[in-house]
N, C-alpha and C. Protein backbone atom coordinates (compact mmCIF):
# COMPACT_ATOMS: atom_id res chain seq x y z
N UNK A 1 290.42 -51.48 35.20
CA UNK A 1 290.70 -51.60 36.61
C UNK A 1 289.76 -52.64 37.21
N UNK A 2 290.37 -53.32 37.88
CA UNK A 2 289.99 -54.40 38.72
C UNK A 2 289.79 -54.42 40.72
N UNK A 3 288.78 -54.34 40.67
CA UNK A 3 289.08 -53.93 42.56
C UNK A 3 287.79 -55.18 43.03
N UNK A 4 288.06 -55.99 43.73
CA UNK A 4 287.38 -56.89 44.66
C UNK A 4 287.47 -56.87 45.95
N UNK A 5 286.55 -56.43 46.77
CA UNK A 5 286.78 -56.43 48.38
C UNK A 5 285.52 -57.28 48.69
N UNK A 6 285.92 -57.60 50.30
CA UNK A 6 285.30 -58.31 50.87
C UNK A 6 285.03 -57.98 52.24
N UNK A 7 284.03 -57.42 52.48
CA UNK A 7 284.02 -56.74 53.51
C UNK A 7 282.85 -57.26 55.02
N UNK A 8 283.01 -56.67 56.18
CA UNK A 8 282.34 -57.57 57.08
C UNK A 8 281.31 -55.68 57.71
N UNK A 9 280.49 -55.74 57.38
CA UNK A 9 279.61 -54.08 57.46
C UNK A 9 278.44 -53.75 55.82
N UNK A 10 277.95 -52.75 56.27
CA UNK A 10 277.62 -52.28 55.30
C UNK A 10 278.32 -51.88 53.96
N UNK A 11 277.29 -52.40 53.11
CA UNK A 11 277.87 -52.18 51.92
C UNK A 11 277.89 -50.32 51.39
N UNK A 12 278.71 -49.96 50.85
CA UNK A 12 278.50 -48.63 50.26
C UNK A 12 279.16 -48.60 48.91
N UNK A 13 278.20 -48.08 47.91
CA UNK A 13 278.36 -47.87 46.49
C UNK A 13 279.94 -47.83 46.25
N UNK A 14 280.31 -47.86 45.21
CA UNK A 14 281.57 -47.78 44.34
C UNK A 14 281.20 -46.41 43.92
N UNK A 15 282.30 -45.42 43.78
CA UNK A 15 282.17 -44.22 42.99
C UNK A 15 281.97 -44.44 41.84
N UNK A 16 281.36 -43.42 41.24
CA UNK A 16 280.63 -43.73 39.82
C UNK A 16 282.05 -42.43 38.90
N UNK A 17 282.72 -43.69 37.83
CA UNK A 17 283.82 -42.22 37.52
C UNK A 17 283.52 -43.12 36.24
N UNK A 18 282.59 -42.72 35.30
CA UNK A 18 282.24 -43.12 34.30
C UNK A 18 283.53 -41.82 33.34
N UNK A 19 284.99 -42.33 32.93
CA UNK A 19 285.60 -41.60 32.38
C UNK A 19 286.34 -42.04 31.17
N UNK A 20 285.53 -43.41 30.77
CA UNK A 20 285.96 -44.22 29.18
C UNK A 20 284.50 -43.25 28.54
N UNK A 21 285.38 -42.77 27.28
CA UNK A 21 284.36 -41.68 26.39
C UNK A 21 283.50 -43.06 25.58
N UNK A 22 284.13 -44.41 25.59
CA UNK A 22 283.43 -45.60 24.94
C UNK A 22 282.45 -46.39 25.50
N UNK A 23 282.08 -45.91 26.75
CA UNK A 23 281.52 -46.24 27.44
C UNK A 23 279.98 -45.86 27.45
N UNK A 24 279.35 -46.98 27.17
CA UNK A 24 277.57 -46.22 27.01
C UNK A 24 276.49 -46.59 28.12
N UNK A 25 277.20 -47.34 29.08
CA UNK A 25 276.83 -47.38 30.18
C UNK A 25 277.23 -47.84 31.36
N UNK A 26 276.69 -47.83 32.61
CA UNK A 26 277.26 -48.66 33.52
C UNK A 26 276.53 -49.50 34.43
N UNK A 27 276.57 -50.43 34.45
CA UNK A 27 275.53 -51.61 35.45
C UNK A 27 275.89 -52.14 36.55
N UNK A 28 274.67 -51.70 37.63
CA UNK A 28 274.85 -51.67 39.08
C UNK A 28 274.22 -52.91 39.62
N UNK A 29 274.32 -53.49 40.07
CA UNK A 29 273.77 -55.20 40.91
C UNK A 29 274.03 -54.98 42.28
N UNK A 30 272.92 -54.92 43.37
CA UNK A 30 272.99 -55.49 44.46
C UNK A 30 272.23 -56.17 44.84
N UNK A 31 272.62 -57.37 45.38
CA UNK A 31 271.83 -58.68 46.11
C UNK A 31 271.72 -58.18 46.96
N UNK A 32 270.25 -58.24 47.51
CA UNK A 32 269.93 -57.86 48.67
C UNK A 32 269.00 -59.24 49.48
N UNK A 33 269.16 -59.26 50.93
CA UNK A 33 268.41 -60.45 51.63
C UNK A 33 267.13 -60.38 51.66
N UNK A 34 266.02 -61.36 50.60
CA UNK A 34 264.78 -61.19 50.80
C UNK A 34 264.33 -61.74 52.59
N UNK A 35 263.06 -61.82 52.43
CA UNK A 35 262.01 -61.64 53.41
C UNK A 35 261.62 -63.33 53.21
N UNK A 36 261.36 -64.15 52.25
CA UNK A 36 261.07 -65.14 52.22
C UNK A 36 261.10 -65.73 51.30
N UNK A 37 262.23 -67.12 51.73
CA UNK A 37 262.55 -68.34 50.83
C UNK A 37 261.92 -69.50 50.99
N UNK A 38 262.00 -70.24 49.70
CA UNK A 38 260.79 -71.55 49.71
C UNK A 38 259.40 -71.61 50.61
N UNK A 39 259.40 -70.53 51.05
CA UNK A 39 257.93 -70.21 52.19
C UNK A 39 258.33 -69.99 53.17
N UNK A 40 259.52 -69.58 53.81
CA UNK A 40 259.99 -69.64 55.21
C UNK A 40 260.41 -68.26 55.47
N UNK A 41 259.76 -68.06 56.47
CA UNK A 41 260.53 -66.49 56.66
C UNK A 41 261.98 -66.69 57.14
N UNK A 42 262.57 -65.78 56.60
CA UNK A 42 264.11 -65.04 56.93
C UNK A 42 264.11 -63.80 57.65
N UNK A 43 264.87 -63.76 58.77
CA UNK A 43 265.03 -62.68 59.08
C UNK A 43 266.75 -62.15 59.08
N UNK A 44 267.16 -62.62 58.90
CA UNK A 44 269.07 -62.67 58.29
C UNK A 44 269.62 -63.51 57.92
N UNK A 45 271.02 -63.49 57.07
CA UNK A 45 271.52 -64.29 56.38
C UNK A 45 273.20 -64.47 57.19
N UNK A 46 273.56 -65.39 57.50
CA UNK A 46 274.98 -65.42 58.07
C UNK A 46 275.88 -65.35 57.07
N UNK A 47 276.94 -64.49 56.89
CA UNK A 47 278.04 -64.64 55.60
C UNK A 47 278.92 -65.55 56.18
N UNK A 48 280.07 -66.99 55.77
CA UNK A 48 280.87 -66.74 56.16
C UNK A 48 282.29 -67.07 54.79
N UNK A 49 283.42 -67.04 54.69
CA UNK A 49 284.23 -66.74 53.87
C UNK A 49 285.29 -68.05 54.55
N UNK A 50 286.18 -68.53 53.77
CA UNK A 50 287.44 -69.02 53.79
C UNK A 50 288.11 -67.73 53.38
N UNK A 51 289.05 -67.35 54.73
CA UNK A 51 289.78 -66.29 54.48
C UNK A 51 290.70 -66.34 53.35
N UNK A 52 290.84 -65.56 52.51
CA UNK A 52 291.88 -65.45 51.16
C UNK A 52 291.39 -66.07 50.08
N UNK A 53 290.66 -67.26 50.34
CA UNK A 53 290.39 -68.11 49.59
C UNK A 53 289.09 -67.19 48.63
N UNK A 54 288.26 -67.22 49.29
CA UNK A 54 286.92 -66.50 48.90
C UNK A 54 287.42 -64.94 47.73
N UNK A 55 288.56 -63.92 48.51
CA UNK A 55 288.85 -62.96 47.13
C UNK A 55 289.60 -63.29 46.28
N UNK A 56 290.53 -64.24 46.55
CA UNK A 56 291.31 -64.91 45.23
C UNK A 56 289.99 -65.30 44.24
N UNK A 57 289.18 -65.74 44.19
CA UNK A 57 287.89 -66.63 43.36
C UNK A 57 287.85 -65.44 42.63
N UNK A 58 286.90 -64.51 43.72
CA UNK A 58 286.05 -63.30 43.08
C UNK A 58 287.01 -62.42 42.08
N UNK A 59 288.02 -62.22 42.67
CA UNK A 59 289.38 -61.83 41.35
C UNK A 59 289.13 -62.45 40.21
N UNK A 60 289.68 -64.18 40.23
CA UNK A 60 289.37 -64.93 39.05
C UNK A 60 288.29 -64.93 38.47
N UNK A 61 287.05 -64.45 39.11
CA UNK A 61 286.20 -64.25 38.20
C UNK A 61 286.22 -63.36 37.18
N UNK A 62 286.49 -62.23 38.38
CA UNK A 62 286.43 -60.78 37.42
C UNK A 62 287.48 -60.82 36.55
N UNK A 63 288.69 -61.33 36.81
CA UNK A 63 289.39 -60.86 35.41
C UNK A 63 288.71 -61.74 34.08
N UNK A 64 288.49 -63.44 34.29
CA UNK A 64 287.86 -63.82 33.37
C UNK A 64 286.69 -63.15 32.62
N UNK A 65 286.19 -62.07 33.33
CA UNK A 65 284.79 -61.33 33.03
C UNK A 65 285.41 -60.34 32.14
N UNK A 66 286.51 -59.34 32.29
CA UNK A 66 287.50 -58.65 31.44
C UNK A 66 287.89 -59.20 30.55
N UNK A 67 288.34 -60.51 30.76
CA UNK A 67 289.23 -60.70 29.68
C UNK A 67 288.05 -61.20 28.24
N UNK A 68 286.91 -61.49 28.88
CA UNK A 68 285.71 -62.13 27.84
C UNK A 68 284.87 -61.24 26.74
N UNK A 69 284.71 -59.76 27.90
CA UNK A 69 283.66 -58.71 27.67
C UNK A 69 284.36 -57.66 27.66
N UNK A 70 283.86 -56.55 26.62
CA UNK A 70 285.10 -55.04 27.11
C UNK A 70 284.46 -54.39 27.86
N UNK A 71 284.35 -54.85 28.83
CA UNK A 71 284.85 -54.56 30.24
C UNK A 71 285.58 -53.06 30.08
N UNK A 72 285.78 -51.86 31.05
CA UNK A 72 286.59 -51.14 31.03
C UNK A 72 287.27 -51.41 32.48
N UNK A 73 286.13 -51.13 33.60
CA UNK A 73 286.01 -51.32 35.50
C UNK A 73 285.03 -52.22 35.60
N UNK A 74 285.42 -53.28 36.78
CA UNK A 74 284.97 -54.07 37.23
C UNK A 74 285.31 -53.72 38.79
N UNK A 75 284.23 -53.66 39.29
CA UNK A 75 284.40 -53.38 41.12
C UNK A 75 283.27 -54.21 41.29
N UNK A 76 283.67 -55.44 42.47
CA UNK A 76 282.94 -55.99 42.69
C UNK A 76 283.32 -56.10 44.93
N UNK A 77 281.98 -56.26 45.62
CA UNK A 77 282.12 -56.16 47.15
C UNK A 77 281.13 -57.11 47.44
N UNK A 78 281.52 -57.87 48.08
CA UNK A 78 280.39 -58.90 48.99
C UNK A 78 280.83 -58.65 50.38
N UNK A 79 279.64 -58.97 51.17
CA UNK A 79 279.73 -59.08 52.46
C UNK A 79 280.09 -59.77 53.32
N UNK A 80 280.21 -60.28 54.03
CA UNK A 80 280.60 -61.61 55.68
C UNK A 80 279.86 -61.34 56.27
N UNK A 81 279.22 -62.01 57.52
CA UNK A 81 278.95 -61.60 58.65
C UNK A 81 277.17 -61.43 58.67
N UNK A 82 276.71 -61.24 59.37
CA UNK A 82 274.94 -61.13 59.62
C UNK A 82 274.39 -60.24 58.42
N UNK A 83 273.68 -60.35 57.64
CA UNK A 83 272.78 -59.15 57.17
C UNK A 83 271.70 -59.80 57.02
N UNK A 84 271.06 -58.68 57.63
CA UNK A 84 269.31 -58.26 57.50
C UNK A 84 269.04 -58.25 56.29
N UNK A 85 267.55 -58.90 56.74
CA UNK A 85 266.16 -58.51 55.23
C UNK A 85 266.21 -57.04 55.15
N UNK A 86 266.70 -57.53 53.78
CA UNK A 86 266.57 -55.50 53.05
C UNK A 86 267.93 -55.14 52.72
N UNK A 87 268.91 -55.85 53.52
CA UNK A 87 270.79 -55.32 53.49
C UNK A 87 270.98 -55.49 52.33
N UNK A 88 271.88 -55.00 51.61
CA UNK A 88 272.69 -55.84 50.48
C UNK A 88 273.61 -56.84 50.76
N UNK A 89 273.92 -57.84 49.91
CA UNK A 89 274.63 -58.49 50.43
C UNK A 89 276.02 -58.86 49.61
């Protein structure tokens, strides 16, 4: 299964339905907005997206990521819009 969203809010986890018996683990990644780049403080990051354009990609990624690795689920969510030092993004 394949699910890509793109969302403009807080991020919230993917359910965890670890239910391939072949499965020996599962790996979680969130980018989150540091505090300071090249020496400069940050205090938020602006998202912005080419509408459609931007989840068509992230699709093509992920299936290329399936079709490469056995993969069972791939859920992948990025954000739009303002996030704070500390948000995920």
């Amino acid at each position: 299964m394949i699910q890509v969203e793109i969302i403009n809010g807080p991020i919230t986890p993917f359910p965890s339905d670890n239910s391939h018996q072949d499965d020996g683990a599962e790996l979680v990644f969130n980018g989150r907005v540091r505090d300071i780049e090249h020496g400069e403080n940050i205090i938020a990051l602006e998202y912005e997206q080419y509408e459609g354009m931007a989840e068509t990609e992230l699709k093509k990624l992920a299936e290329e990521t399936v079709q490469k690795y056995p993969v069972h689920d791939l859920f992948c969510r990025h954000r739009v819009g303002k996030v704070n030092v500390g948000e995920a993004s």
